[in-house]
Protein backbone atom coordinates (compact mmCIF):
# COMPACT_ATOMS: atom_id res chain seq x y z
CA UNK A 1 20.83 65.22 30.41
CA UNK A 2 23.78 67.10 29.88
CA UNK A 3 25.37 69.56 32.37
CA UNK A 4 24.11 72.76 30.42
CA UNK A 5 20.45 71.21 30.29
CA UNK A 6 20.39 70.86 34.30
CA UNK A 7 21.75 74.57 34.78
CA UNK A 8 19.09 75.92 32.60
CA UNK A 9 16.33 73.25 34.21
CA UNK A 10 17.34 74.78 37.94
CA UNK A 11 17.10 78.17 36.65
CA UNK A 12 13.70 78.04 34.97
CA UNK A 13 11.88 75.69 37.13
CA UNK A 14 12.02 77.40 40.88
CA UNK A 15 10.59 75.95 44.46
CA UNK A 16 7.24 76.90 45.57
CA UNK A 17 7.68 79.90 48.04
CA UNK A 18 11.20 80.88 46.40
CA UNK A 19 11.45 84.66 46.89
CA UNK A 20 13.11 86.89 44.38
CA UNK A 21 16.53 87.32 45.28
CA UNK A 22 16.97 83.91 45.67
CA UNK A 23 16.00 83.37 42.32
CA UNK A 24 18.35 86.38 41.31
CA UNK A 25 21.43 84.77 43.00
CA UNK A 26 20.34 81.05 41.68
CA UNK A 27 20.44 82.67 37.71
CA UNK A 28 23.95 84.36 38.59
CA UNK A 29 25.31 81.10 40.01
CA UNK A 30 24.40 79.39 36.65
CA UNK A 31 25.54 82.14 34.61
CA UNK A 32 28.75 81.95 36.54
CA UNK A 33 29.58 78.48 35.96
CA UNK A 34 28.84 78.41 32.19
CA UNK A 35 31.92 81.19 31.91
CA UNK A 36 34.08 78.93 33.58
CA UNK A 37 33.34 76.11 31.44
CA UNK A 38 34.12 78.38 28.58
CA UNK A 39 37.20 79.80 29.63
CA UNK A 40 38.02 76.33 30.38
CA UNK A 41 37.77 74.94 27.34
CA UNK A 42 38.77 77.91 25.10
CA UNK A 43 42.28 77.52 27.73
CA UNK A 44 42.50 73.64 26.32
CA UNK A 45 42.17 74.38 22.62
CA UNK A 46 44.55 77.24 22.63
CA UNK A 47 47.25 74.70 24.47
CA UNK A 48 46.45 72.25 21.86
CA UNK A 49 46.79 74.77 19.05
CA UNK A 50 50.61 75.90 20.72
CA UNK A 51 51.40 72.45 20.82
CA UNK A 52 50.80 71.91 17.09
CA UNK A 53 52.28 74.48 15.85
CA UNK A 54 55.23 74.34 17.89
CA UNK A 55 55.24 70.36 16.24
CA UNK A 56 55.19 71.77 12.89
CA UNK A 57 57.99 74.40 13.46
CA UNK A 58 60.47 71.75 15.02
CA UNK A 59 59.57 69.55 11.55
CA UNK A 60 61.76 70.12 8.92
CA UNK A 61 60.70 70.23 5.17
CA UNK A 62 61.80 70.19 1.51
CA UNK A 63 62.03 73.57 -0.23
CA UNK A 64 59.33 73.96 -2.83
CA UNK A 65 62.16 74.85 -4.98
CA UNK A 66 64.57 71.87 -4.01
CA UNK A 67 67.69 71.96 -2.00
CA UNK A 68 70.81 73.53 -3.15
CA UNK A 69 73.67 72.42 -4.03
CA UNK A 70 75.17 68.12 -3.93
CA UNK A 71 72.23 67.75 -1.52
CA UNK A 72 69.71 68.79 -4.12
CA UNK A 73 66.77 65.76 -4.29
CA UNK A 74 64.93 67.52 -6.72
CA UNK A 75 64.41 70.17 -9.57
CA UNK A 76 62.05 72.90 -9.00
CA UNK A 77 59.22 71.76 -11.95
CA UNK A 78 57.18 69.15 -11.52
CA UNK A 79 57.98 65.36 -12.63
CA UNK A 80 55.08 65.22 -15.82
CA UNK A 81 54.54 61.93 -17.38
CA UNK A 82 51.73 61.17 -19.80
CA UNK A 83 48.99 58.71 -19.06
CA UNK A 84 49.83 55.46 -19.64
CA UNK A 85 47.44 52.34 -18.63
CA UNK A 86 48.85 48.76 -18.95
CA UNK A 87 48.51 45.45 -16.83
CA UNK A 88 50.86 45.69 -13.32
CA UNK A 89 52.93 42.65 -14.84
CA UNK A 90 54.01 44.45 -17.68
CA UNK A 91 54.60 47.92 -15.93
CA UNK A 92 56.67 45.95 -13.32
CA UNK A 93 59.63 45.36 -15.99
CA UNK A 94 58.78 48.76 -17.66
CA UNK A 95 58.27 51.76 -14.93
CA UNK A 96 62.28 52.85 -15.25
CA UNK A 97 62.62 53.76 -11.70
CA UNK A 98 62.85 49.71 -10.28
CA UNK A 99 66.03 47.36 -11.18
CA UNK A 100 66.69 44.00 -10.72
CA UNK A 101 68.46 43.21 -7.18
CA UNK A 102 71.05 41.35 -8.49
CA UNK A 103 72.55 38.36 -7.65
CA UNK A 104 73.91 39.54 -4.11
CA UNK A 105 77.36 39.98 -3.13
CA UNK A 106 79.25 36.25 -2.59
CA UNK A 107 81.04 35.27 -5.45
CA UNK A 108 83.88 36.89 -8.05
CA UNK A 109 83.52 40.30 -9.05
CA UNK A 110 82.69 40.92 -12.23
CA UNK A 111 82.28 44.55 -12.90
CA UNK A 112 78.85 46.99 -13.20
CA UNK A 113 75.59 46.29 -13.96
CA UNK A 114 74.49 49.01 -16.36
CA UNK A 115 70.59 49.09 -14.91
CA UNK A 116 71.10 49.03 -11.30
CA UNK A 117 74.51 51.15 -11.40
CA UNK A 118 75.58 48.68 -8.72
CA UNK A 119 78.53 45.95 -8.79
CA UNK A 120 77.39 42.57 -10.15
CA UNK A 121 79.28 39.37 -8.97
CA UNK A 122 79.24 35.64 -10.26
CA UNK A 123 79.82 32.43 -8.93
CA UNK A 124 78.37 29.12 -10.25
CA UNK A 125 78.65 27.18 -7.02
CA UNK A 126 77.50 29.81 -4.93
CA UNK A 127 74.51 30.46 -7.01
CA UNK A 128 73.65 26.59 -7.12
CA UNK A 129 74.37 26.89 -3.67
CA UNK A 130 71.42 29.11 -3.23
CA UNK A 131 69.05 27.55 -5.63
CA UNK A 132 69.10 29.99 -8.40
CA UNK A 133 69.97 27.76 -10.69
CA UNK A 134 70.46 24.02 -11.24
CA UNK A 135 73.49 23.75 -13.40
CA UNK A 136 76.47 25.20 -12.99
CA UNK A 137 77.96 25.43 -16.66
CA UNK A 138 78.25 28.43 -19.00
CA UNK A 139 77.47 29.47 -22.66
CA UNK A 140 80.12 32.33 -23.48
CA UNK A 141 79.88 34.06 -27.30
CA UNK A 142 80.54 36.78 -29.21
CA UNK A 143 81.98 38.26 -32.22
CA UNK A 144 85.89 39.03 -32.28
CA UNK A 145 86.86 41.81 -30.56
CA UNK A 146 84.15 42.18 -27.96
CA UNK A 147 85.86 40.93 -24.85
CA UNK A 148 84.71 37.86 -24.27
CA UNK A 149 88.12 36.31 -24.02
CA UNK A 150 88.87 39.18 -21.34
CA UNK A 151 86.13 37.84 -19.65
CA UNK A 152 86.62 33.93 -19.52
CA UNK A 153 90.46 34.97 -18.03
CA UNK A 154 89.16 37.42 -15.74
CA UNK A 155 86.39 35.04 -14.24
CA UNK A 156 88.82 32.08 -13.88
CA UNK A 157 91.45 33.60 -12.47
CA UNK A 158 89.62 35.89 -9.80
CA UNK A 159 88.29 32.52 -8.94
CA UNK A 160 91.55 31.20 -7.43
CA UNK A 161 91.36 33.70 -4.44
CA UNK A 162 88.87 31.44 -3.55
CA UNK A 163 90.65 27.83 -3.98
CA UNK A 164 89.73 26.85 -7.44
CA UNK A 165 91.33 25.60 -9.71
CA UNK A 166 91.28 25.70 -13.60
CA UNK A 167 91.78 22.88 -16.20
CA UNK A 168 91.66 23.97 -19.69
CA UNK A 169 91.99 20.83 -22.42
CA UNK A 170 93.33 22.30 -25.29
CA UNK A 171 94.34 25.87 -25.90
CA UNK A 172 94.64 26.21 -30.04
CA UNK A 173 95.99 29.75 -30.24
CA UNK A 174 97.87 29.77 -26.98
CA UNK A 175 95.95 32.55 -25.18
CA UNK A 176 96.24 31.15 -21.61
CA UNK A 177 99.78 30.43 -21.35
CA UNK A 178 101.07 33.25 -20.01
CA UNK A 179 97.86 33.57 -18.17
CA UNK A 180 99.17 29.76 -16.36
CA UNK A 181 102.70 31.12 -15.68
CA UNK A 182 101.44 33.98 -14.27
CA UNK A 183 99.32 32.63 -11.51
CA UNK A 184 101.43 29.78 -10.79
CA UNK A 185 100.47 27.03 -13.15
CA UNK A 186 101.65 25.06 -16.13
CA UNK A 187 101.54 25.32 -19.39
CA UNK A 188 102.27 22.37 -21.35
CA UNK A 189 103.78 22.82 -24.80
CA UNK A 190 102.58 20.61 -27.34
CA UNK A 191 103.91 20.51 -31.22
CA UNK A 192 106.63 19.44 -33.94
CA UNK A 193 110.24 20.09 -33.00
CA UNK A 194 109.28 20.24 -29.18
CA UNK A 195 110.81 17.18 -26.77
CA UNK A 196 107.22 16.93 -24.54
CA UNK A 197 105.95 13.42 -25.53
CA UNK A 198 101.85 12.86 -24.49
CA UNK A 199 101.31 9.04 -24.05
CA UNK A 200 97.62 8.34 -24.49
CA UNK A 201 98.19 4.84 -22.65
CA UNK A 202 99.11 6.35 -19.35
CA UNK A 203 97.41 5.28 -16.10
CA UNK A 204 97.03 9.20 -15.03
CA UNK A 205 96.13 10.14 -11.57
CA UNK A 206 94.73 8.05 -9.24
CA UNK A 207 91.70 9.33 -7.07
CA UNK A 208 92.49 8.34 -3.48
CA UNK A 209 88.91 7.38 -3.06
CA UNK A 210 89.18 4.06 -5.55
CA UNK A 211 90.44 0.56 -4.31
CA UNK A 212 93.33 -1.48 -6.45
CA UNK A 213 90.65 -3.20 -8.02
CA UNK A 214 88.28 -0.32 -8.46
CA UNK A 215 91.33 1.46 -9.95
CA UNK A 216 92.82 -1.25 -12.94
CA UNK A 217 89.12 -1.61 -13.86
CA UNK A 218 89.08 2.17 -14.29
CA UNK A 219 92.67 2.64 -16.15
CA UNK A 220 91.50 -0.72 -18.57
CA UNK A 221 88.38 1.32 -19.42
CA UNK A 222 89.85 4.61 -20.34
CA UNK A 223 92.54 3.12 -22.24
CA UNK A 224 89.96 1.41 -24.24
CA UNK A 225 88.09 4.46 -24.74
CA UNK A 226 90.77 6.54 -25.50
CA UNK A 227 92.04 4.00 -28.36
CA UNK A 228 88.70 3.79 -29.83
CA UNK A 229 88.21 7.72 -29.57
CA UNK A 230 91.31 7.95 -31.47
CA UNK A 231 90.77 5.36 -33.90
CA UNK A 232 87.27 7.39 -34.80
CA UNK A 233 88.99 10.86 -34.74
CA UNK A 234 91.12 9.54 -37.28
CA UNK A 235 89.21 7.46 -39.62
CA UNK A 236 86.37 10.16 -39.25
CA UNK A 237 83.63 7.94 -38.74
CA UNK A 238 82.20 5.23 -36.33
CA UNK A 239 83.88 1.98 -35.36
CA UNK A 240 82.56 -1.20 -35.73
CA UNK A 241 82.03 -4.48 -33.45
CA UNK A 242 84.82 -6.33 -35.01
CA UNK A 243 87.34 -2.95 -35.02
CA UNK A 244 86.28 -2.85 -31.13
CA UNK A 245 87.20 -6.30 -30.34
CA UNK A 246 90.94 -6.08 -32.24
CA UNK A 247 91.09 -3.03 -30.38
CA UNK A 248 90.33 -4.84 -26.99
CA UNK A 249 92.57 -7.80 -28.45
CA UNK A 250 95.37 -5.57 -28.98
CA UNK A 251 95.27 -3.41 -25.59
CA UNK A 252 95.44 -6.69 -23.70
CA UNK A 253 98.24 -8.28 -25.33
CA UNK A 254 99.97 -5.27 -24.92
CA UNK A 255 99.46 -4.91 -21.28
CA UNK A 256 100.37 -8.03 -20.62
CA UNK A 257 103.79 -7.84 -22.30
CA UNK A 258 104.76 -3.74 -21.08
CA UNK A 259 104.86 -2.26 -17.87
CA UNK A 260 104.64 0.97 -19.69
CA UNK A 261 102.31 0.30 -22.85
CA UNK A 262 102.69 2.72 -25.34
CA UNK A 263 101.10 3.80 -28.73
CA UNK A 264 103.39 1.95 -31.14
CA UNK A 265 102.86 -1.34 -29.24
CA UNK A 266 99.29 -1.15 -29.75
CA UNK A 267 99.39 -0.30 -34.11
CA UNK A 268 101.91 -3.81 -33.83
CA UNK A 269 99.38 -5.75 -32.09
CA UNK A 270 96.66 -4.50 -34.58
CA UNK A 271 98.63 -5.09 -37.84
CA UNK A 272 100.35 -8.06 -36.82
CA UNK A 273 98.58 -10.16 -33.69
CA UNK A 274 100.24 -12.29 -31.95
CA UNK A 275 97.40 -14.79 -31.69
CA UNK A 276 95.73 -14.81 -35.29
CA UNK A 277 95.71 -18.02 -36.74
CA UNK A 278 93.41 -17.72 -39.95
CA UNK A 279 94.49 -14.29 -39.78
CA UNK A 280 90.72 -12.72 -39.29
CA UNK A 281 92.05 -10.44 -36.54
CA UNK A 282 94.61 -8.82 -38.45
CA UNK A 283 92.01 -8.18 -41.55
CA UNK A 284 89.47 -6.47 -38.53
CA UNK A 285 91.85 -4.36 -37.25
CA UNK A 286 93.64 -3.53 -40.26
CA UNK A 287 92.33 -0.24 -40.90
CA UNK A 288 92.16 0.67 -37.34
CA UNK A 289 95.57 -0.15 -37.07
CA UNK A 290 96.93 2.39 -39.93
CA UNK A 291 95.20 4.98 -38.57
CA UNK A 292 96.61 5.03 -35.28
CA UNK A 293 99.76 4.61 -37.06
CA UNK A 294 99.48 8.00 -38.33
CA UNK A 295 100.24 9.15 -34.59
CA UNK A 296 103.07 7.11 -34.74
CA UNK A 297 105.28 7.56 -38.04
CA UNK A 298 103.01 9.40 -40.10
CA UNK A 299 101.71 13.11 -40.69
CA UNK A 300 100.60 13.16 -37.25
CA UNK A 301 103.51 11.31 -35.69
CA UNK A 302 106.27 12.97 -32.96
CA UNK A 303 104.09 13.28 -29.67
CA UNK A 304 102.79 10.00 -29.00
CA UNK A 305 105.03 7.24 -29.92
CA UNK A 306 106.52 7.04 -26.24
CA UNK A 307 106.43 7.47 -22.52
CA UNK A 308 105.17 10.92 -21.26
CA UNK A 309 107.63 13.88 -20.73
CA UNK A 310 105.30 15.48 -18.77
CA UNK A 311 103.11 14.83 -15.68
CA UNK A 312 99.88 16.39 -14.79
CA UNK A 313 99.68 17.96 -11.34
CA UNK A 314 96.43 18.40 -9.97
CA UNK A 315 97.47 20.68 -7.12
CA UNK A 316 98.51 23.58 -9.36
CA UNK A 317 95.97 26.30 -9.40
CA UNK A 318 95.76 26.00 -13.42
CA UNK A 319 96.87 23.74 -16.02
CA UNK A 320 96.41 24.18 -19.73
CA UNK A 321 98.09 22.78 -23.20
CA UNK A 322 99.19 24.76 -25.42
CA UNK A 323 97.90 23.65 -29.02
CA UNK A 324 99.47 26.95 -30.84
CA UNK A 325 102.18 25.01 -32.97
CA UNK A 326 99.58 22.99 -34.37
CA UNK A 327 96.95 24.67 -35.32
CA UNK A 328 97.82 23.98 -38.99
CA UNK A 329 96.59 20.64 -38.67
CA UNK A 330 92.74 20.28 -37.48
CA UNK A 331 93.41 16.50 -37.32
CA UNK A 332 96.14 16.51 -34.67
CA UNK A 333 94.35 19.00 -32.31
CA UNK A 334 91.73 17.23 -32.36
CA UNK A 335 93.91 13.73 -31.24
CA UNK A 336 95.80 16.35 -29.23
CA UNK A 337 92.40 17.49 -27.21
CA UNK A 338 91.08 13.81 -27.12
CA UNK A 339 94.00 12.55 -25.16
CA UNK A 340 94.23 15.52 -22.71
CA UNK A 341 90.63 15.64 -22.17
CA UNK A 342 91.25 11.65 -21.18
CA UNK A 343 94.72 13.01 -19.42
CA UNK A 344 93.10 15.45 -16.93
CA UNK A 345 89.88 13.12 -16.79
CA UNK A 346 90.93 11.28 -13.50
CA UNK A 347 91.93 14.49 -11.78
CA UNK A 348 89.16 16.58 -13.14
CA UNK A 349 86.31 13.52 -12.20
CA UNK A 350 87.48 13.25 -8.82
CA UNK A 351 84.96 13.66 -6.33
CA UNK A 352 87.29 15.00 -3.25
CA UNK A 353 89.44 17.53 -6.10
CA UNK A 354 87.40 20.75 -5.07
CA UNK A 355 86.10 23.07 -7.20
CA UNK A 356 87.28 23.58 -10.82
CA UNK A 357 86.84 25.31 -14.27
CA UNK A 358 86.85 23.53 -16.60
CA UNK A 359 87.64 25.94 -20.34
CA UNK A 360 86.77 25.03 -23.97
CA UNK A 361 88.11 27.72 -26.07
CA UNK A 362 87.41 27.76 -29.80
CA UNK A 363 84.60 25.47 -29.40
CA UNK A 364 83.97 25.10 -33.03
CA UNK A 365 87.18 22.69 -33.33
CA UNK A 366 85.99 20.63 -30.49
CA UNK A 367 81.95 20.11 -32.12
CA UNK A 368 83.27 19.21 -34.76
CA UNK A 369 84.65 15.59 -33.53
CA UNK A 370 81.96 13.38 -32.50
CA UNK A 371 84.55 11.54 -29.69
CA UNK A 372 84.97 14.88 -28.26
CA UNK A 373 81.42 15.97 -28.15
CA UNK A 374 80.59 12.74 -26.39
CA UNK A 375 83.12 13.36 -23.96
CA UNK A 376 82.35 16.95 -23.51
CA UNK A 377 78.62 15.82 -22.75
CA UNK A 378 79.55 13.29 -20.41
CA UNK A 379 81.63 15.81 -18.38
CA UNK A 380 78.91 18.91 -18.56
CA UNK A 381 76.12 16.35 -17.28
CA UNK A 382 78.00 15.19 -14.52
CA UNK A 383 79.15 18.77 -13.46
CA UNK A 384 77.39 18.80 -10.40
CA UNK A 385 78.56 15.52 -9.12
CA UNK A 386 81.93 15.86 -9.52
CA UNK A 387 82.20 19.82 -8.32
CA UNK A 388 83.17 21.37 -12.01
CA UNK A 389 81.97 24.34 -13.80
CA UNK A 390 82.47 23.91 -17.68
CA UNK A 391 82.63 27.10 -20.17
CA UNK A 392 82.20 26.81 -23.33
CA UNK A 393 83.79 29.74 -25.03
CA UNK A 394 82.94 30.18 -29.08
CA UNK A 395 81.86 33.43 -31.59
CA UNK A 396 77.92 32.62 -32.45
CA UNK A 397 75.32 30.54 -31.54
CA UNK A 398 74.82 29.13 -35.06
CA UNK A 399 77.94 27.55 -34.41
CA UNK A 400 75.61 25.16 -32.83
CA UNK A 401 73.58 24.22 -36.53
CA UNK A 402 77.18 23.07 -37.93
CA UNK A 403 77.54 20.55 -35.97
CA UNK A 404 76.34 17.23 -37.65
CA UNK A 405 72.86 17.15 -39.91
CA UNK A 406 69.45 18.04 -38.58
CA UNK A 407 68.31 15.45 -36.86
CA UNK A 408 71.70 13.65 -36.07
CA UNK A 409 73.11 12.39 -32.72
CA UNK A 410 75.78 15.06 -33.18
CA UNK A 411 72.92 18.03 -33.50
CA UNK A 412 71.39 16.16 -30.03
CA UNK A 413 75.23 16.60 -28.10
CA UNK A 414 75.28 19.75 -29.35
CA UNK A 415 71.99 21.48 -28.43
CA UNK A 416 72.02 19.70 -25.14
CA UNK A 417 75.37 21.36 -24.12
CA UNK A 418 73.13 24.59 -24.31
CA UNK A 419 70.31 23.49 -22.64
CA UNK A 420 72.96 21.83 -19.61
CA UNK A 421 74.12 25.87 -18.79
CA UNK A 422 71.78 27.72 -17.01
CA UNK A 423 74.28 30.91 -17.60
CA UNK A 424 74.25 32.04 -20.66
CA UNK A 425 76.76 34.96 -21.54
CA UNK A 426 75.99 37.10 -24.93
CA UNK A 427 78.55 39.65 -26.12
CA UNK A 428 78.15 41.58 -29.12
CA UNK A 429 76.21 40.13 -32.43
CA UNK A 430 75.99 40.53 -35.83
CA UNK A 431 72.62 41.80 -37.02
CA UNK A 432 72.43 38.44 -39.28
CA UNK A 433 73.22 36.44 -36.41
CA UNK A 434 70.19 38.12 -33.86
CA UNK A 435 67.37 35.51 -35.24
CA UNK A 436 68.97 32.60 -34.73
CA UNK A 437 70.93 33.92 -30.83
CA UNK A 438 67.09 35.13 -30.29
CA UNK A 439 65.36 31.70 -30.65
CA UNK A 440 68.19 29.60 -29.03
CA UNK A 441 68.13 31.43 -25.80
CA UNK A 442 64.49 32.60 -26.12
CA UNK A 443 65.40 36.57 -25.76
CA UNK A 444 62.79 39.02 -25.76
CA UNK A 445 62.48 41.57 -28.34
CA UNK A 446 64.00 43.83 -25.83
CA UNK A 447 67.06 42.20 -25.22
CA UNK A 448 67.52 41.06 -28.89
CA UNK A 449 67.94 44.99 -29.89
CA UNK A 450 70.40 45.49 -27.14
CA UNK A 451 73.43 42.88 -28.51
CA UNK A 452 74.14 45.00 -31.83
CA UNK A 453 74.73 47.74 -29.48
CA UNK A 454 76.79 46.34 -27.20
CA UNK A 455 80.33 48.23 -26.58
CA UNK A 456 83.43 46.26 -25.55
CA UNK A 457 83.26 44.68 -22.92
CA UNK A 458 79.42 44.64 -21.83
CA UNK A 459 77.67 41.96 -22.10
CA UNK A 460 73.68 40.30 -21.08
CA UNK A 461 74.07 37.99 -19.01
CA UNK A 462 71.03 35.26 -18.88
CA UNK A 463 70.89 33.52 -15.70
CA UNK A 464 68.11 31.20 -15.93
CA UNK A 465 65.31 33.30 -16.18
CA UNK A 466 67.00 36.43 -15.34
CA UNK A 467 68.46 39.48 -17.35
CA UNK A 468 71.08 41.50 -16.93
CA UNK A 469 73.54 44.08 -18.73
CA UNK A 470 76.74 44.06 -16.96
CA UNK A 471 79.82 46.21 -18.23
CA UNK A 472 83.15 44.12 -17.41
CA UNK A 473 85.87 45.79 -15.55
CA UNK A 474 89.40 45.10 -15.77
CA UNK A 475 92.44 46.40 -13.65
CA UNK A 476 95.27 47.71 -15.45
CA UNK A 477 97.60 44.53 -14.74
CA UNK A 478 94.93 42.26 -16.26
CA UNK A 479 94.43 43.92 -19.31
CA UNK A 480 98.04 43.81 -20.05
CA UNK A 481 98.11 40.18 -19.48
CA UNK A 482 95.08 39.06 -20.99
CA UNK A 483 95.50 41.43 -24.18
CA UNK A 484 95.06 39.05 -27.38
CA UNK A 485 95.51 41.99 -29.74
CA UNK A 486 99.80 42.42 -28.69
CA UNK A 487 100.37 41.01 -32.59
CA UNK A 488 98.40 43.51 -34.13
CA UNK A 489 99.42 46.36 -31.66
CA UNK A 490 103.31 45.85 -32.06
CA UNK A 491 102.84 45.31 -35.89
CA UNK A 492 101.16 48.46 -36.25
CA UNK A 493 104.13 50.18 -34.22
CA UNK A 494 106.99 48.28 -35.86
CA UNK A 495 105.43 49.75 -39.00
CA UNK A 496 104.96 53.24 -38.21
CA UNK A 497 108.17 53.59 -37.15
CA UNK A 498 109.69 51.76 -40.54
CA UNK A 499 107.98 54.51 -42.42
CA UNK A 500 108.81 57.44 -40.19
CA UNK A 501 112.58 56.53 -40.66
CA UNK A 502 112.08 56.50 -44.67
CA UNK A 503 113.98 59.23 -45.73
């Protein structure tokens, strides 16, 4: 029974013998103590009401018409959108107001990514490092003119801030020379009329993990490689059992009779053997002997018939040959790239060297030589091991489909090179050229009408299974040295100011 219910219960039900004014002063007693219990609680609810509205004056709002001025959050009309009903996992790439995170902030800086407005970074090892992705090689292509040279000199050399270093095999138009000089490295010259001498027989350096037997098993086997890789470059095509073993014949004898061996002592051995009495060794080699001769005396002769003139350093922060006074002559760059890419081998595959880039610039030359490929392969599969990021740098993706017939070994090398890069870097393409980019890198329909668009510069990156559009950002000192248009740019001046002479 409540307190109200007993009040009213002592009022209406009196004691036997109760007199009147008793009964008088019992109903005013009751009467009295229900107005207290009002005014009591009517004194808590007007406290609580102060209190709440004192709680909403000291809480500060958003104008209904939006703030003025740089702090202004919104307009004064309502956002409108029209009704739109799709599955969450497609309106979680669509709804325009989420981006991607990014890829966090350890690594080189790259520039902006165009979605997120924020700075994008890149590093291979640091990315492997956290598990985003498994291999650490890249895919870089576009048309001429889109930046994607800019962007293979920028990533490589903000990279040596952080201690790595940067081999680069064969440079056919010269672009990273100054780019070498610049940051303390070497650029090694390589061409007619020029005294540097490559010898393809040279030991190389010696990793200090290997033991003195480890290491004249290792030098026997790349020198045999190396010949053979040259022999095929040459004759364009395959060797055979009996070309391998008057290769092996000749390599040993002269070995045994140089401590320097050279080319030209190896083309004497295979012409003209030393132990050949019914003269079946000389027929075996014969061929493979005239065309290494062609390094020698012939068309491709002058830069390695004798010792080397030039030593490679593995402690400079970047090394690159310089292939730009031969690029007449697709034969001798690609000798020229075979014998550095066996030249820089023993630094590049050494376990304790650190990290390095490793750049293949006008890929098309190198695909197109079956020793190369093999070699390029061998290095991209075992870029984890060894601590190397390889880039291969080219215009298109169908570069890929001329390499060998459909169905060949070469096609194999080539399409696993793609499929060994987990970054893949697409600048600008042709609109002829979006079908086959599309179903090489499995784009969406999405991303396969943003490359036409693309300005100079920006590029979508595809990092595993991750997008992005990142504009590349250069300062003013690096676009003056990594500027590849300085022929056209001081032709076109030279010539305005012929004709502004002209009477």
């Amino acid at each position: 029974m409540s307190d109200d219910e007993r009040l009213h219960a002592a009022v209406l039900i009196s004691p036997a013998g109760e007199r009147r004014r008793q009964r008088s002063q019992r109903r005013r007693a009751a009467a009295q103590l229900q107005a207290e219990r009002r005014t009591s609680e009517s004194a808590e609810a007007k406290e609580q009401a102060n209190l709440e509205r004192a709680e909403r004056h000291a809480t500060t709002y958003l104008p209904a018409a939006g703030e003025r001025g740089p702090e202004a959050l919104r307009t004064p009309g309502r956002f409108r959108l029209p009704r739109h009903q799709d599955t969450s996992a497609t309106l979680a790439a669509a709804y325009p107001f989420l981006a991607e995170a990014g890829l966090g902030s350890a690594g080189v800086f790259v520039g902006q990514d165009l979605y997120s407005g924020g700075s994008f970074v890149y590093d291979p090892w640091e990315l492997y490092r956290q598990g985003t992705i498994t291999a650490p090689n890249v895919i870089l292509a576009g048309i001429v003119g889109s930046g994607k040279s800019a962007l293979a000199k920028s990533l490589y050399t903000r990279s040596l801030a952080f201690g790595y270093r940067v081999y680069i095999p064969g440079d056919p138009k010269g672009e990273h020379t100054a780019v070498a000089r610049a940051v303390g490295g070497r650029a090694i010259e390589l061409g007619h009329g020029l005294q540097n001498r490559l010898n393809p027989l040279d030991a190389g350096y010696r990793p200090g993990h290997l033991t003195d037997a480890q290491w004249v098993t290792t030098v026997a086997a790349r020198r045999r490689d190396l010949i053979g890789a040259l022999a095929e470059t040459v004759l364009n095509r395959s060797l055979s059992p009996l070309e391998h073993t008057a290769i092996d014949t000749a390599l040993a004898a002269t070995v045994r009779s140089a401590t320097v061996p050279v080319l030209p002592m190896i083309v004497d051995h295979l012409l003209s053997p030393t132990r050949d009495p019914d003269g079946r060794l000389a027929e075996d080699g014969r061929q493979v002997g005239h065309a290494l001769r062609r390094l020698v005396a012939g068309d491709l002769g002058g830069l390695f018939d004798g010792p080397s003139t030039v030593a490679f350093d593995p402690t400079l922060p970047m090394i690159t040959l310089d292939l730009s006074r031969v690029t007449e002559n697709s034969t001798l760059i690609s000798v020229l790239m075979t014998c550095a890419s066996a030249w820089m081998e023993a630094a590049l595959l050494d376990p304790a060297g650190g990290r390095r880039w490793v750049i293949y610039d006008e890929a098309w030359r190198l695909m197109s030589q079956p020793a190369l490929l093999r070699r390029m392969d061998a290095h991209w599969r075992l870029a984890r091991h060894y601590g190397i990021a390889n880039m291969l740098v080219f215009h298109k993706l169908t570069d890929l489909d001329n390499v060998g017939d459909q169905g060949s070994v070469r096609r194999a090398l080539a399409a696993s090179l793609l499929a060994n890069a987990e970054t893949r870097i697409i600048y600008r393409q042709e609109q002829d050229q979006l079908g086959a980019t599309t179903t090489a890198l499995g784009l969406t329909r999405t991303e396969q009408t943003l490359l036409p668009g693309l300005g100079t510069g920006q590029g979508l990156w595809r990092i595993k299974d991750r997008s992005y559009v990142v504009q590349h950002q250069l300062h003013p000192d690096e676009l003056a040295l990594f500027d590849t248009t300085a022929r056209m740019t001081t032709t076109e001046q030279t010539t305005d100011s012929s004709e502004g002479s002209r009477p």
